[in-house]
N, C-alpha and C. Protein backbone atom coordinates (compact mmCIF):
# COMPACT_ATOMS: atom_id res chain seq x y z
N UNK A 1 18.70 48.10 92.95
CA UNK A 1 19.30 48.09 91.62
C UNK A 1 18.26 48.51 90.59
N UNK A 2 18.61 49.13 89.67
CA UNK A 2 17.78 49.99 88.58
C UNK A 2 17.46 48.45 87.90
N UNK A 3 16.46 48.55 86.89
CA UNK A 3 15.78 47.34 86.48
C UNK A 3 16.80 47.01 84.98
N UNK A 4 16.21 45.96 84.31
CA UNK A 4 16.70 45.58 82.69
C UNK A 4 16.24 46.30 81.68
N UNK A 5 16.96 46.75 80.90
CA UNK A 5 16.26 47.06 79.36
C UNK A 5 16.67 45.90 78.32
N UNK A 6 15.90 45.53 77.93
CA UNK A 6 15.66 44.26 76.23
C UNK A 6 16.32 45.66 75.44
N UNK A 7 17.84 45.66 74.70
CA UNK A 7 17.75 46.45 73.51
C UNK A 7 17.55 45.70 72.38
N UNK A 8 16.85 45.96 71.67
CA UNK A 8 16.66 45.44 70.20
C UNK A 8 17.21 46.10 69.01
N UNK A 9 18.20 45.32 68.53
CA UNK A 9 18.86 46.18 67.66
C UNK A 9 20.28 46.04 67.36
N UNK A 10 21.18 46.14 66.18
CA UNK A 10 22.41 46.37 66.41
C UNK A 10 23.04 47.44 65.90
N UNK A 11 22.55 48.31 65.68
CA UNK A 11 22.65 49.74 64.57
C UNK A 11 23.93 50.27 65.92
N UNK A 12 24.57 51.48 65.40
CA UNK A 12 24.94 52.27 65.84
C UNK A 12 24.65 53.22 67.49
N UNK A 13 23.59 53.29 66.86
CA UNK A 13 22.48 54.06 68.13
C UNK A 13 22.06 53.41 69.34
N UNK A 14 21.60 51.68 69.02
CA UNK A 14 21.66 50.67 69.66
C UNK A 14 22.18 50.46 70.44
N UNK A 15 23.64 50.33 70.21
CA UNK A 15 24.77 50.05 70.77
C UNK A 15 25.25 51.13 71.68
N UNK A 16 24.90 51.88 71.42
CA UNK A 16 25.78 53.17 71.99
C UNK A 16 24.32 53.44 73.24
N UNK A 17 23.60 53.15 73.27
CA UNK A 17 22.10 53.23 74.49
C UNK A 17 22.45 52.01 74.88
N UNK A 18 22.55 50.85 74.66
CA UNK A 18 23.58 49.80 76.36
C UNK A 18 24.61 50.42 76.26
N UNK A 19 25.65 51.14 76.14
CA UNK A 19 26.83 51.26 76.84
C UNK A 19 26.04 52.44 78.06
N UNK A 20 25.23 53.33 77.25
CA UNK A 20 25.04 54.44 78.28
C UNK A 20 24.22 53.39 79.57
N UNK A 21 23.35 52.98 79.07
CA UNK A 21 22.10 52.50 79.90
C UNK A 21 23.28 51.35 81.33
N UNK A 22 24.24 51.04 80.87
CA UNK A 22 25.12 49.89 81.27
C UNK A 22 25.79 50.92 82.80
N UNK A 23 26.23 51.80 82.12
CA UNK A 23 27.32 52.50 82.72
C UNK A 23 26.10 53.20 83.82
N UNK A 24 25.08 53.90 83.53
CA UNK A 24 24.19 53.92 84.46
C UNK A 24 23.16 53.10 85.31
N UNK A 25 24.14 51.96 85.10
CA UNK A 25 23.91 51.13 86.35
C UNK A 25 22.34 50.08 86.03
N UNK A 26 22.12 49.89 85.00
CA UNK A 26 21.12 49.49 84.10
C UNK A 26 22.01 47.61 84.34
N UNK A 27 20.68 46.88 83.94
CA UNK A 27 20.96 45.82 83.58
C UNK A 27 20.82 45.86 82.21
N UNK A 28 21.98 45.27 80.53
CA UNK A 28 21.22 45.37 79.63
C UNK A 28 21.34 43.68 78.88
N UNK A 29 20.04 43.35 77.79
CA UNK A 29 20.11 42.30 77.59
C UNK A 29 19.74 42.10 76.26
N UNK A 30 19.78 40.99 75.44
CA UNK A 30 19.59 40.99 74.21
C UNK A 30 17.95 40.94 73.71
N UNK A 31 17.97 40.73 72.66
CA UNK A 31 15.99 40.77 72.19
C UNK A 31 15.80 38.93 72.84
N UNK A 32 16.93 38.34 72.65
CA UNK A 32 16.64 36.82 72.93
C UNK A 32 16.22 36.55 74.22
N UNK A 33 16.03 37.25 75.19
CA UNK A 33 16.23 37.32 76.34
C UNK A 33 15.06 38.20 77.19
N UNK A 34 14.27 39.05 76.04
CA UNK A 34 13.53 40.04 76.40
C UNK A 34 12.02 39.90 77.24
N UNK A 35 11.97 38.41 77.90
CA UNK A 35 10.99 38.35 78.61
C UNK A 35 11.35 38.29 79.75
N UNK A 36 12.67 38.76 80.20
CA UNK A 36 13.44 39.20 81.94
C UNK A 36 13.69 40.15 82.00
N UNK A 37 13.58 41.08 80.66
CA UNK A 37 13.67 42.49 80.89
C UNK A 37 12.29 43.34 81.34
N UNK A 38 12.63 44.44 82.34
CA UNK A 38 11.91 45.52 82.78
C UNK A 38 11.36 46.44 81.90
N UNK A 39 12.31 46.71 80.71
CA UNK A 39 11.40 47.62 79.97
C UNK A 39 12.32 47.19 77.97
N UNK A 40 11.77 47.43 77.05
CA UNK A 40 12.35 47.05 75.47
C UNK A 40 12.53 48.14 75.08
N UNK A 41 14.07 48.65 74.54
CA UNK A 41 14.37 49.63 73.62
C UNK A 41 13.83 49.22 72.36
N UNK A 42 13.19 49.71 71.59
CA UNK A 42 13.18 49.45 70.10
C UNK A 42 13.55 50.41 69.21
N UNK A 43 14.43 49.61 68.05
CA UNK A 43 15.33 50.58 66.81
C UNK A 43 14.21 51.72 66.58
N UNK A 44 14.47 53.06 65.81
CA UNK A 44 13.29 53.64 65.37
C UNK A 44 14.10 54.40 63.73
N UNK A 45 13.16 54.53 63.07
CA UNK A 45 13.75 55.27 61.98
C UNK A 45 14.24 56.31 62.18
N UNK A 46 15.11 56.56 61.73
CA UNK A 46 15.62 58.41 61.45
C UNK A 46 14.33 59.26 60.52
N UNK A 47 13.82 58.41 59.94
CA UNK A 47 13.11 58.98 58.72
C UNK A 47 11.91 60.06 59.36
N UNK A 48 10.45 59.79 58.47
CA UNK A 48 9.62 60.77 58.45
C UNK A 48 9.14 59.73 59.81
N UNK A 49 9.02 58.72 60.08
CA UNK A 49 8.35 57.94 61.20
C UNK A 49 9.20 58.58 62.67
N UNK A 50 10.19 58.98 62.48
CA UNK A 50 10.65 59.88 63.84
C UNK A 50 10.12 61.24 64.11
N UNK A 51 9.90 61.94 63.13
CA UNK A 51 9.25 62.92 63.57
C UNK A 51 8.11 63.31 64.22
N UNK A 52 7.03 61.71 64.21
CA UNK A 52 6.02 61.63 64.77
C UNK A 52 5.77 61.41 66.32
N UNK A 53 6.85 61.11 66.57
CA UNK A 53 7.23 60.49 67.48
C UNK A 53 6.53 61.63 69.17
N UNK A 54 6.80 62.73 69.03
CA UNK A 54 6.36 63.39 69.98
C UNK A 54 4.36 63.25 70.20
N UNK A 55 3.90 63.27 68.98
CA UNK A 55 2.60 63.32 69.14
C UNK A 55 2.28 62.04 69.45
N UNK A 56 2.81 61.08 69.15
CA UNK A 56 2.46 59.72 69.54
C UNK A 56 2.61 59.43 70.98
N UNK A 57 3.75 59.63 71.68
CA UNK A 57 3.74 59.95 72.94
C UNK A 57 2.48 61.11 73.60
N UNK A 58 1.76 62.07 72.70
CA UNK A 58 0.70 62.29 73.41
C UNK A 58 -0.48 61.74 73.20
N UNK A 59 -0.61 60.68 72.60
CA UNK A 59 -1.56 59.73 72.87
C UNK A 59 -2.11 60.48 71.33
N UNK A 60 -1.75 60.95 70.71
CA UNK A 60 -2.47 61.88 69.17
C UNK A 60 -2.15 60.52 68.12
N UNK A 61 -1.16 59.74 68.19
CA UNK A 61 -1.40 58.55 67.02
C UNK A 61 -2.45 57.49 66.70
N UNK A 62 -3.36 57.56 67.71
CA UNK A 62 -3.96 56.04 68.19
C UNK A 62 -5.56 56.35 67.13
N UNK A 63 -5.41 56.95 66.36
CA UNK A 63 -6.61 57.17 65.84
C UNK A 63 -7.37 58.68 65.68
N UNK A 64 -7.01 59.16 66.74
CA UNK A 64 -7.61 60.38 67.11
C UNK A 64 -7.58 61.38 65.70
């Protein structure tokens, strides 16, 4: 069985990543709960803080 995701959140976007994550066979669970989960969705801005988002994933946010 595929592991848990902790979603955090109740926005729109939130909601709609457990139905997907659910339907693909995902366990999903609330933030109250998030120390039995495998991995934590967290909300993210739409704003200018999303656009960073790729370089941060290359390790380019941490100071560098």
């Amino acid at each position: 069985m595929p592991g848990t995701f902790c979603v955090v959140g109740h926005d729109a976007r939130q909601l709609a990543a457990a139905r997907v994550l659910r339907r693909a066979g995902y366990g999903v669970t609330a933030a109250d709960n998030a120390a039995a989960a495998d991995y934590i969705l967290l909300p993210m801005s739409q704003g200018a803080s999303a656009t960073r988002w790729p370089a941060l994933c290359r390790g380019q946010g941490r100071g560098h």
